[in-house]
N, C-alpha and C. Protein backbone atom coordinates (compact mmCIF):
# COMPACT_ATOMS: atom_id res chain seq x y z
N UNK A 1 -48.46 154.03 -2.53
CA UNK A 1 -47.56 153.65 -3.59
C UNK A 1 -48.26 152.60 -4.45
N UNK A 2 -48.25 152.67 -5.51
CA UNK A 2 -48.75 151.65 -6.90
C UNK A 2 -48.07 150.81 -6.70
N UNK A 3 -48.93 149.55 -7.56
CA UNK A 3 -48.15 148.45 -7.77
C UNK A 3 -46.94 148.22 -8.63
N UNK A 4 -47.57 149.21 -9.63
CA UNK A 4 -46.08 149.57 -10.34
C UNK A 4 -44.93 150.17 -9.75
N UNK A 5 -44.82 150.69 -9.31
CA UNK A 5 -43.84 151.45 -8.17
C UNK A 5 -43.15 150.60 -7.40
N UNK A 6 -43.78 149.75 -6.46
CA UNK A 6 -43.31 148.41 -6.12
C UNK A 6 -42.80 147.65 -6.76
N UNK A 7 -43.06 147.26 -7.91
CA UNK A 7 -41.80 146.52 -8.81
C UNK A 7 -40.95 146.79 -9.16
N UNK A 8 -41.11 148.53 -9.23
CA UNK A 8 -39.92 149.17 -9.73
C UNK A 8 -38.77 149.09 -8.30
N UNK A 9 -39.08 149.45 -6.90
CA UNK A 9 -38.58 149.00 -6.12
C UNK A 9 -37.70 147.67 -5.71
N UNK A 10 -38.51 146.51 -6.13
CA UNK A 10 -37.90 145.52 -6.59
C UNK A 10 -37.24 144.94 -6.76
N UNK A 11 -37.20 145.69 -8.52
CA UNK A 11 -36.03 145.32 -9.40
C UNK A 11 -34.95 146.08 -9.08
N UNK A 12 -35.25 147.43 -8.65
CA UNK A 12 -34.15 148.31 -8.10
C UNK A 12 -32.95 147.82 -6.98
N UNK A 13 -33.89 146.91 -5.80
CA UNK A 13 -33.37 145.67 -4.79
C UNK A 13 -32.59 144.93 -5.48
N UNK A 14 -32.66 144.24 -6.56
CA UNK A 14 -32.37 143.17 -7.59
C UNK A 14 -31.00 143.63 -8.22
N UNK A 15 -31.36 144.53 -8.79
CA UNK A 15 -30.21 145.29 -9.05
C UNK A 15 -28.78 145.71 -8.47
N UNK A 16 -29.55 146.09 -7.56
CA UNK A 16 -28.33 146.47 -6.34
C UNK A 16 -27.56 145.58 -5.91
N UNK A 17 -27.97 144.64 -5.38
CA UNK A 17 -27.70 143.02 -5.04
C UNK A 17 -26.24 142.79 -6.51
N UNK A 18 -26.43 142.84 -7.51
CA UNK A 18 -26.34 142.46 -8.70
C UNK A 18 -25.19 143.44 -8.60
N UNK A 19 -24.97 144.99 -8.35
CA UNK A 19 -23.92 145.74 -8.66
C UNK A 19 -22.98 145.77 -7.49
N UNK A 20 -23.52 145.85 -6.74
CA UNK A 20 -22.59 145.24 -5.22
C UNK A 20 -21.60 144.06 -5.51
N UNK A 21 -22.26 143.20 -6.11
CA UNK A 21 -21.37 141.36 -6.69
C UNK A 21 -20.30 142.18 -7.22
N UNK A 22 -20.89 142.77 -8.78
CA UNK A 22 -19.88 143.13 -9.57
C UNK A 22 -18.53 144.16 -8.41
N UNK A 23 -19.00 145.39 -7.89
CA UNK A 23 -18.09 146.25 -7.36
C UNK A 23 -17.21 145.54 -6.70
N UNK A 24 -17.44 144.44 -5.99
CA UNK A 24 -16.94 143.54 -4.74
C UNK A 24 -15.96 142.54 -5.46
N UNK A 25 -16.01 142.29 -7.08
CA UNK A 25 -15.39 141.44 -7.53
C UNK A 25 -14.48 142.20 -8.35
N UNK A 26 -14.82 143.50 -8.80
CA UNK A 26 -13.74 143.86 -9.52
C UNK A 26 -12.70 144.41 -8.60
N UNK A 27 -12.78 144.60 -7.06
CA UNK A 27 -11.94 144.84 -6.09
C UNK A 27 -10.89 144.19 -5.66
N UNK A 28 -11.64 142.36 -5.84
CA UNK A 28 -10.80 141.24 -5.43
C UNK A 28 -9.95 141.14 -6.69
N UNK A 29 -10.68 141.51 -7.85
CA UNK A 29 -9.40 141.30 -8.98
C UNK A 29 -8.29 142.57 -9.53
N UNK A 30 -8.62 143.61 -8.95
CA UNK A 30 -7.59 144.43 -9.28
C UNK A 30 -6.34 144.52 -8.59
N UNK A 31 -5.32 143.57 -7.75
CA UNK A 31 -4.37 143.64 -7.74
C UNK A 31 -4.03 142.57 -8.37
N UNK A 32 -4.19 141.36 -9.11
CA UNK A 32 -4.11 141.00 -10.18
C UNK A 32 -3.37 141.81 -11.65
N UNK A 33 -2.32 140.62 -11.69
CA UNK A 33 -1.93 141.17 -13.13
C UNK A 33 -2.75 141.10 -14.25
N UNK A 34 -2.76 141.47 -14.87
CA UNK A 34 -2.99 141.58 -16.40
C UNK A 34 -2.66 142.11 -17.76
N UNK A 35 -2.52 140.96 -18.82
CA UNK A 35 -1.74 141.58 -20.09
C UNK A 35 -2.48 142.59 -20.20
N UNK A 36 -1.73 143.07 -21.73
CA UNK A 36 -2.61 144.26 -22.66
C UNK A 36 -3.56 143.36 -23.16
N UNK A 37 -3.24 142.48 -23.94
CA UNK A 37 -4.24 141.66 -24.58
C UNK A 37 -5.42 141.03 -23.79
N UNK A 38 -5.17 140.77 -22.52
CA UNK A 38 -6.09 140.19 -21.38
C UNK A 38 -7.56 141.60 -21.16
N UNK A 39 -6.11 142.64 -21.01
CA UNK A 39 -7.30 143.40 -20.87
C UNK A 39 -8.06 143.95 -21.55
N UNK A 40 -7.75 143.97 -22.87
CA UNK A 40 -8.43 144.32 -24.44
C UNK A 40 -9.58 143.39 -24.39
N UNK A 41 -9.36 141.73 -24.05
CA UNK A 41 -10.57 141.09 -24.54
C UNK A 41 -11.53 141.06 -23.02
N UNK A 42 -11.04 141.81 -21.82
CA UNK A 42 -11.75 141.54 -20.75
C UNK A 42 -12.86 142.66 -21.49
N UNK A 43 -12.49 143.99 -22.07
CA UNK A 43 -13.04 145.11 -21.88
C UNK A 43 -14.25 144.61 -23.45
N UNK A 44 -13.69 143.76 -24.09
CA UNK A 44 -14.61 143.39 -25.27
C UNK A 44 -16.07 142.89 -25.04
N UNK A 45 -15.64 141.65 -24.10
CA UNK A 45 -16.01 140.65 -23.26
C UNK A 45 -17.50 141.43 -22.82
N UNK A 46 -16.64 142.36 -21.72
CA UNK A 46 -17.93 143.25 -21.06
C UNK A 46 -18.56 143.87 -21.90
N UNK A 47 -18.35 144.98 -23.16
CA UNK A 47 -19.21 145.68 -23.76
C UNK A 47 -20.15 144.78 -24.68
N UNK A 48 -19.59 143.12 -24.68
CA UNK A 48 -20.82 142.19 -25.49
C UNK A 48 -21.84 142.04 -23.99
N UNK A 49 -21.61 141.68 -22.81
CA UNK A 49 -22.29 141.60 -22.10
C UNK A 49 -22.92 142.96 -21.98
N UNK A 50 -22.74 144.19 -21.65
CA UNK A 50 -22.93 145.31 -21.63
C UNK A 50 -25.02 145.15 -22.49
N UNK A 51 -24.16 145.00 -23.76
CA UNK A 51 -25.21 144.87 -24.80
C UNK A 51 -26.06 143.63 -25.26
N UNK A 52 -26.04 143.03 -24.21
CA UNK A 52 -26.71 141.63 -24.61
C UNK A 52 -28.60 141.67 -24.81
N UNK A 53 -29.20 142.62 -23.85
CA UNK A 53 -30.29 142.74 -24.18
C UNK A 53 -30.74 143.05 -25.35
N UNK A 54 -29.98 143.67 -26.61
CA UNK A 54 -30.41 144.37 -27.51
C UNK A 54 -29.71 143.35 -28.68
N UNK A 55 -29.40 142.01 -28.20
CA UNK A 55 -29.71 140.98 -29.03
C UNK A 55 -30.35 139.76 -29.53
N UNK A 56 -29.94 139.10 -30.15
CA UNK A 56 -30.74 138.05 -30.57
C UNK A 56 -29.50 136.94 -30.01
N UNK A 57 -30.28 135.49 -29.86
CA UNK A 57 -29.31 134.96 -29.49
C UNK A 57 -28.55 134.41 -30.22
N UNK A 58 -28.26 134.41 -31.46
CA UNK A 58 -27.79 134.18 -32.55
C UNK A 58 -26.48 135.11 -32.61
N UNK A 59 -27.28 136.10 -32.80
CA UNK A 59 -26.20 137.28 -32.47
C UNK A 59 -25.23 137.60 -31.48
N UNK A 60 -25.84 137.23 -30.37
CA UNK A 60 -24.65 136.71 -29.20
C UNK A 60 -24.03 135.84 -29.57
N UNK A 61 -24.48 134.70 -29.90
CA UNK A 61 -23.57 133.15 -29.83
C UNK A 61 -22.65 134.15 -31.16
N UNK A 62 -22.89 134.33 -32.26
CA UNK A 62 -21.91 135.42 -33.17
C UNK A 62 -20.36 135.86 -32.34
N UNK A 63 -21.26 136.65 -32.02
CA UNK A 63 -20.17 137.86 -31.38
C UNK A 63 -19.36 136.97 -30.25
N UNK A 64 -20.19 136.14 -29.82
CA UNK A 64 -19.33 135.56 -28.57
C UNK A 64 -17.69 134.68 -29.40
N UNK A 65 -18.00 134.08 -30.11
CA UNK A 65 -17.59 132.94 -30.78
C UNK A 65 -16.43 133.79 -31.80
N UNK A 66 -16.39 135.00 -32.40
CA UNK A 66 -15.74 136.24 -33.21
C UNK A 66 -14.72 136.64 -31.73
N UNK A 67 -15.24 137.01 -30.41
CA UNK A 67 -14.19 136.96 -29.79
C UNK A 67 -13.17 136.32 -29.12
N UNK A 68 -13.45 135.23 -29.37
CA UNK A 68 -13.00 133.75 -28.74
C UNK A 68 -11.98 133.27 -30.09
N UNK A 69 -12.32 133.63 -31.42
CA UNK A 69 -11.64 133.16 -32.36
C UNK A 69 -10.40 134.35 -32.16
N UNK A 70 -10.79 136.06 -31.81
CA UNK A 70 -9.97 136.80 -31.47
C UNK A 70 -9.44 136.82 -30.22
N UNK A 71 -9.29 136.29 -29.43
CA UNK A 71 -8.46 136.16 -28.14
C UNK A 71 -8.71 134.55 -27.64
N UNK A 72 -7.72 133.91 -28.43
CA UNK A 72 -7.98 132.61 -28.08
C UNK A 72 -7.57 131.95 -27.05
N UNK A 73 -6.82 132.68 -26.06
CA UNK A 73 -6.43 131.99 -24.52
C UNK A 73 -6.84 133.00 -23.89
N UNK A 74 -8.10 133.94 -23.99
CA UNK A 74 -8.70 134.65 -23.08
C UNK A 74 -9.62 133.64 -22.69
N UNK A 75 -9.71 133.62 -20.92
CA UNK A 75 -10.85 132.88 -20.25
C UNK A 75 -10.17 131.50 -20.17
N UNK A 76 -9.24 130.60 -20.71
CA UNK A 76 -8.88 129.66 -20.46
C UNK A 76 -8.63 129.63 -18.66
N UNK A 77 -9.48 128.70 -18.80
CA UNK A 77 -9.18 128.72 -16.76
C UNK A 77 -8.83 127.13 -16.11
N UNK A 78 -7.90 127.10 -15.08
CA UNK A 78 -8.02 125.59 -14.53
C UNK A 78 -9.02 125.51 -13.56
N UNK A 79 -9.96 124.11 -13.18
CA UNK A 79 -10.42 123.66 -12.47
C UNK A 79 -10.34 124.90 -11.36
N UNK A 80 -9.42 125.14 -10.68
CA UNK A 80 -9.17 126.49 -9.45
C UNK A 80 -10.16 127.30 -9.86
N UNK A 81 -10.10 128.11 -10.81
CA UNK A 81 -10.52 129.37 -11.66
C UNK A 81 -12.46 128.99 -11.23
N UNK A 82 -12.43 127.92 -12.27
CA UNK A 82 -13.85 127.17 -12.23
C UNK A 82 -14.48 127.12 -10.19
N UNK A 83 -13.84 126.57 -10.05
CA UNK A 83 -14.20 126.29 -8.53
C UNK A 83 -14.15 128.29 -7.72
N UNK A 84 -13.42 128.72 -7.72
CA UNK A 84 -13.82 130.19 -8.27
C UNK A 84 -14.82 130.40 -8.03
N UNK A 85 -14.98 130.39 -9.21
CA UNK A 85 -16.54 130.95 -9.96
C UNK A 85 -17.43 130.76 -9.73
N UNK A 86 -17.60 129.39 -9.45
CA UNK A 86 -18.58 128.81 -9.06
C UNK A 86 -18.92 129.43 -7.47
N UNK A 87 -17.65 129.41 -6.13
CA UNK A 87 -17.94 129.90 -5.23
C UNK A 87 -18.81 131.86 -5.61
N UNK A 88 -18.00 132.60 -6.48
CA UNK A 88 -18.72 133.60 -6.48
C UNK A 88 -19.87 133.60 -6.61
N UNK A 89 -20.44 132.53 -7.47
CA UNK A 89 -22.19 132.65 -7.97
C UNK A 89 -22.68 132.09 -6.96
N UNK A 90 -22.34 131.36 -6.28
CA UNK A 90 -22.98 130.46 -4.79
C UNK A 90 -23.11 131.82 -4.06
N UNK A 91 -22.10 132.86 -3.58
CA UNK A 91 -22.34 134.06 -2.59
C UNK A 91 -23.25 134.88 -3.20
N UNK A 92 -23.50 135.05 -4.58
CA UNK A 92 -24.16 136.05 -5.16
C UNK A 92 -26.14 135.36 -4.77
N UNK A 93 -25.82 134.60 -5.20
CA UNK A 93 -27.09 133.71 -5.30
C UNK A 93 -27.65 133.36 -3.08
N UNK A 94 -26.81 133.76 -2.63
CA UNK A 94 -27.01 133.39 -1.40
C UNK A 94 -27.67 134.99 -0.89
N UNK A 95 -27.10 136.21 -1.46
CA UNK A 95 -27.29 137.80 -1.21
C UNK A 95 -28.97 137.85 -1.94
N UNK A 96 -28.89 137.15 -3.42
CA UNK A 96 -30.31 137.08 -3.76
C UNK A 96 -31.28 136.74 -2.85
N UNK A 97 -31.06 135.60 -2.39
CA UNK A 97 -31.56 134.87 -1.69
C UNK A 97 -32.72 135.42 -0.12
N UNK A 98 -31.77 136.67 0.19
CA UNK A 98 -32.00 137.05 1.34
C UNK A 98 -33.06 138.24 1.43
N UNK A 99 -32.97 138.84 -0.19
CA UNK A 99 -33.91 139.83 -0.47
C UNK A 99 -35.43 139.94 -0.20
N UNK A 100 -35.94 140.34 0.42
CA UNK A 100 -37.27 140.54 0.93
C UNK A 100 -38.30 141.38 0.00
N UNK A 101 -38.95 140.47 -0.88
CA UNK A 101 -39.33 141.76 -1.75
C UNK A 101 -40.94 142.04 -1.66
N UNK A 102 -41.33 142.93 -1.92
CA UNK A 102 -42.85 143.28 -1.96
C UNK A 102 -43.97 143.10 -2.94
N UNK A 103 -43.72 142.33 -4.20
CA UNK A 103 -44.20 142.28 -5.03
C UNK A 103 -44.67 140.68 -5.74
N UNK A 104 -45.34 140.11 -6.16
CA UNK A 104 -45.00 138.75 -6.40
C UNK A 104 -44.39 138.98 -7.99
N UNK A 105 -44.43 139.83 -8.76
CA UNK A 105 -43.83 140.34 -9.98
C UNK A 105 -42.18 140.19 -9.43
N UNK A 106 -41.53 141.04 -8.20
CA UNK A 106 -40.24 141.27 -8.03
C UNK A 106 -40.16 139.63 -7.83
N UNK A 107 -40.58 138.90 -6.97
CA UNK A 107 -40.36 137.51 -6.08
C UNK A 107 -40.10 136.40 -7.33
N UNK A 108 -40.91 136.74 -8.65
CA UNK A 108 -40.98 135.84 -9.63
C UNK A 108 -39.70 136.27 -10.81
N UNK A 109 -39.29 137.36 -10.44
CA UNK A 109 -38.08 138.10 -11.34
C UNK A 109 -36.95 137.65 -10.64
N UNK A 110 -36.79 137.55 -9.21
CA UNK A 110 -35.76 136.91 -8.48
C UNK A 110 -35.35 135.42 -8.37
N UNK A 111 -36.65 134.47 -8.40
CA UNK A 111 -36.51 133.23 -9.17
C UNK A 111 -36.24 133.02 -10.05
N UNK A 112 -36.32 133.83 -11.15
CA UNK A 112 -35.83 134.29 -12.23
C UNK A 112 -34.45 134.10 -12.50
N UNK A 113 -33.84 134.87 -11.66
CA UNK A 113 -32.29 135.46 -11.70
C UNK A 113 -31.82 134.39 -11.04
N UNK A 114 -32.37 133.37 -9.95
CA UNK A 114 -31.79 132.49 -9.21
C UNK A 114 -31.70 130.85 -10.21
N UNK A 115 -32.81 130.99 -11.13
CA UNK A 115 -32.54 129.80 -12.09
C UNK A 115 -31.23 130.09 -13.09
N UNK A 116 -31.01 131.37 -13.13
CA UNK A 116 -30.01 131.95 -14.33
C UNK A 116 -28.81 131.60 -13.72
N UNK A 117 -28.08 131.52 -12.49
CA UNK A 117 -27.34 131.68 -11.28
C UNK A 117 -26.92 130.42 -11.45
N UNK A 118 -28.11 129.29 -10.91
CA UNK A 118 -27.93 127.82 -10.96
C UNK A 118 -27.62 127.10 -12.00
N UNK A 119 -28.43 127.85 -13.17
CA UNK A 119 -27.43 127.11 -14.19
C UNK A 119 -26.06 127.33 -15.08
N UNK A 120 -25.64 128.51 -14.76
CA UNK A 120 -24.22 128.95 -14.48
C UNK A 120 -23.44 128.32 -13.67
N UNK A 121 -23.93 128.21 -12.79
CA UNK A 121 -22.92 126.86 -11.71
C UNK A 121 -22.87 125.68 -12.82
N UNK A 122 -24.26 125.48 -13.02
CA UNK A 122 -24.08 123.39 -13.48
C UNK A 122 -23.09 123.57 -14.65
N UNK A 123 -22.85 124.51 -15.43
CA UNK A 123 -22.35 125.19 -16.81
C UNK A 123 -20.62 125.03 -16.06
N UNK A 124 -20.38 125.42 -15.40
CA UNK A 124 -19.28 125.49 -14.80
C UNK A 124 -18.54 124.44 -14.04
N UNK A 125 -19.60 123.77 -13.35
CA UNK A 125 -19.75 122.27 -12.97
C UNK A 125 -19.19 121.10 -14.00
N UNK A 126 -19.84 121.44 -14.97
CA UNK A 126 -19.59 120.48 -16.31
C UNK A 126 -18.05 121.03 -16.78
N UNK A 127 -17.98 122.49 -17.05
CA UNK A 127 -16.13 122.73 -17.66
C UNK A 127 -15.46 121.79 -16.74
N UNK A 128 -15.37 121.64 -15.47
CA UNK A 128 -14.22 121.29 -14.58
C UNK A 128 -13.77 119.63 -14.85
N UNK A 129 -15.29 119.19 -16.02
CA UNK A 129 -14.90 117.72 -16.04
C UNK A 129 -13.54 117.82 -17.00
N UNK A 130 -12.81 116.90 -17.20
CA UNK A 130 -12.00 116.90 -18.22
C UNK A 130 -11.79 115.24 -18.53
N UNK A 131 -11.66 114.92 -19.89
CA UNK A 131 -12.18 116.33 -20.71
C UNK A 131 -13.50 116.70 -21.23
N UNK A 132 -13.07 117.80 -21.62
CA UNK A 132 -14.90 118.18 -22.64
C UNK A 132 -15.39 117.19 -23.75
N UNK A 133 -15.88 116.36 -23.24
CA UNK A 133 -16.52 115.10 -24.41
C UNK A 133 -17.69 116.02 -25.22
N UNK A 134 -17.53 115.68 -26.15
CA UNK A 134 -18.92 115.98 -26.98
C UNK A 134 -20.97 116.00 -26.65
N UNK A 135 -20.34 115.01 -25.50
CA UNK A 135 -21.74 114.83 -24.62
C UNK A 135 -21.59 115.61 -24.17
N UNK A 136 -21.08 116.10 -23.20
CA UNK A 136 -20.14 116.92 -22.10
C UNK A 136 -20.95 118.50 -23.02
N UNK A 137 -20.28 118.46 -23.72
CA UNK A 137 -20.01 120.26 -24.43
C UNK A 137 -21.80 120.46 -25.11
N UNK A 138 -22.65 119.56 -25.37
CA UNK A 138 -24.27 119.60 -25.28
C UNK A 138 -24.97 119.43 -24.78
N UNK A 139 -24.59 119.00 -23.59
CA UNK A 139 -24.84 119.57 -22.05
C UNK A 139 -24.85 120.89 -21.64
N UNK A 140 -23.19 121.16 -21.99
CA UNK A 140 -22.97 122.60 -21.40
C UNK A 140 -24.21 123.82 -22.66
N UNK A 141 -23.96 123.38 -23.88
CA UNK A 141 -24.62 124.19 -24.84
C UNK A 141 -26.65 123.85 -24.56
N UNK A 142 -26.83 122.93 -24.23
CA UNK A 142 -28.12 122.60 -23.76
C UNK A 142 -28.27 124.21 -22.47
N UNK A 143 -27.29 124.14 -21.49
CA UNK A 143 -27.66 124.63 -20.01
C UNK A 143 -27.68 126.06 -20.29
N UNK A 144 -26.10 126.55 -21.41
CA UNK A 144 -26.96 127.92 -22.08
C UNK A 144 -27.45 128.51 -22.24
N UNK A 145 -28.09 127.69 -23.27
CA UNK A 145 -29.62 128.10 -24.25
C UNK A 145 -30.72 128.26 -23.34
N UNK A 146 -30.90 126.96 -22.24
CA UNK A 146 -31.64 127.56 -21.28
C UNK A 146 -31.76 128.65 -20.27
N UNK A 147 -30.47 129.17 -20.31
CA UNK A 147 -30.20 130.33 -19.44
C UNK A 147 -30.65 131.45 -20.31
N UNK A 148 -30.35 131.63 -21.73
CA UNK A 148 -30.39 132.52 -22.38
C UNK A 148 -31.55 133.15 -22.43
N UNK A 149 -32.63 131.60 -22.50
CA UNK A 149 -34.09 132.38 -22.68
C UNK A 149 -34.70 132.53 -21.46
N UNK A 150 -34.23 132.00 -20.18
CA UNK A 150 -34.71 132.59 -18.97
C UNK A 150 -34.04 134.32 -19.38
N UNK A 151 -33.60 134.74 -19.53
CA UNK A 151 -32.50 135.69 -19.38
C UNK A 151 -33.40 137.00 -20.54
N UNK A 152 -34.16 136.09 -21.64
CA UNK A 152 -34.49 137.00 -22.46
C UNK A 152 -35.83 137.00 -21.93
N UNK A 153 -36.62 136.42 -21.19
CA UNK A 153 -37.75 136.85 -20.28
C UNK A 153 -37.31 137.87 -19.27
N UNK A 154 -36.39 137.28 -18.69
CA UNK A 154 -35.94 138.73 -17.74
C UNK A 154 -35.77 140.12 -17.76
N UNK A 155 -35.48 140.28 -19.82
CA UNK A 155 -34.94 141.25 -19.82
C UNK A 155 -36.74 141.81 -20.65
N UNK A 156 -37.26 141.29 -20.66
CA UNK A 156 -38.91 141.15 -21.05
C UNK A 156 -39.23 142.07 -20.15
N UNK A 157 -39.06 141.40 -18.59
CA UNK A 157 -39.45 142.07 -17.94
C UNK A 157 -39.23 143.59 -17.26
N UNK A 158 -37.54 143.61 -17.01
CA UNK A 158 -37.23 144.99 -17.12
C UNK A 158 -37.48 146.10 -18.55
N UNK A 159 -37.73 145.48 -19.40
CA UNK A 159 -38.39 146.49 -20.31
C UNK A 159 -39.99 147.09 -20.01
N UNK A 160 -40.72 145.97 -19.69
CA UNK A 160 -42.20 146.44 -19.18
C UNK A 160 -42.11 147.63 -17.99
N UNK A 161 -40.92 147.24 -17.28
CA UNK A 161 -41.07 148.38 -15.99
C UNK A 161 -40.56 149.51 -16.50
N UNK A 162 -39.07 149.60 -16.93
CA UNK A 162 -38.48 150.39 -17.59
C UNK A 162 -39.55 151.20 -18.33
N UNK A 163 -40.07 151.26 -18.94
CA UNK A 163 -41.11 151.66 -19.52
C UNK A 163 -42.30 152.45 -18.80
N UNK A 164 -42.47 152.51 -17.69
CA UNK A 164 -43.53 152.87 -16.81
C UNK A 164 -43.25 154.09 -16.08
């Protein structure tokens, strides 16, 4: 087997890890209520995430900010919600964690995903203060931006394989 092949393996590991989270979470939330409107901007929500590789980050922060002006108490969460979340990315990041991979390409794509992870926590860490001071909220917009462009290397990289 190539070395290429092995990464593709990998990321395939990486992946899986990654759709397992999601399957496992949309399980815990479907006996959960939800409006029409909740679920209009959940389903928005996802098809901007859906499509995030095939933007700019400009264009995200756009679109993000267009749906937030259109569903303006979508995502409002208390401290609970936050603490949440934060536990999900701690289990997700713990499943990463455990992956055994063969490649130092996959090993450096998984550090990757584990800096993206961590700073989603600190991002989340910071909402729970209250309130959102202006320091506070360029912090959170600082931890972002840094996620974003880990995130647009990442997706750097599944294009190089993708490609092969």
């Amino acid at each position: 087997m190539n070395t290429s092949d092995l990464i593709n393996k990998d990321i395939e590991a990486i992946l899986q890890i990654e759709y397992q989270d999601i399957t496992d979470l949309v399980k815990d939330y479907q006996d959960v209520p939800i409006s029409e409107e909740n679920q209009e901007a959940l389903y928005a929500y996802n098809l901007l995430y859906m499509n995030i590789h095939s933007l700019s980050e400009q264009e995200y922060l756009d679109a993000f900010n267009q749906l937030g002006e259109k569903y303006p108490n979508y995502g409002l969460a208390g401290e609970n919600d936050h603490s949440r979340t934060i536990a999900e990315l701690e289990g997700l990041k713990r499943a990463l964690s455990q992956l055994s991979l063969q490649t130092q390409q996959g090993q450096y794509l998984l550090q990757l995903k584990l800096s993206v992870i961590e700073l989603d926590i600190q991002v989340y860490q910071k909402l729970m203060q209250s309130p959102i001071t202006p320091a506070i909220q360029a912090e959170i917009d600082l931890l972002e931006s840094d996620a974003y462009k880990i995130i647009d290397e990442i997706n750097t990289i599944f294009a190089q394989y993708d490609d092969e």
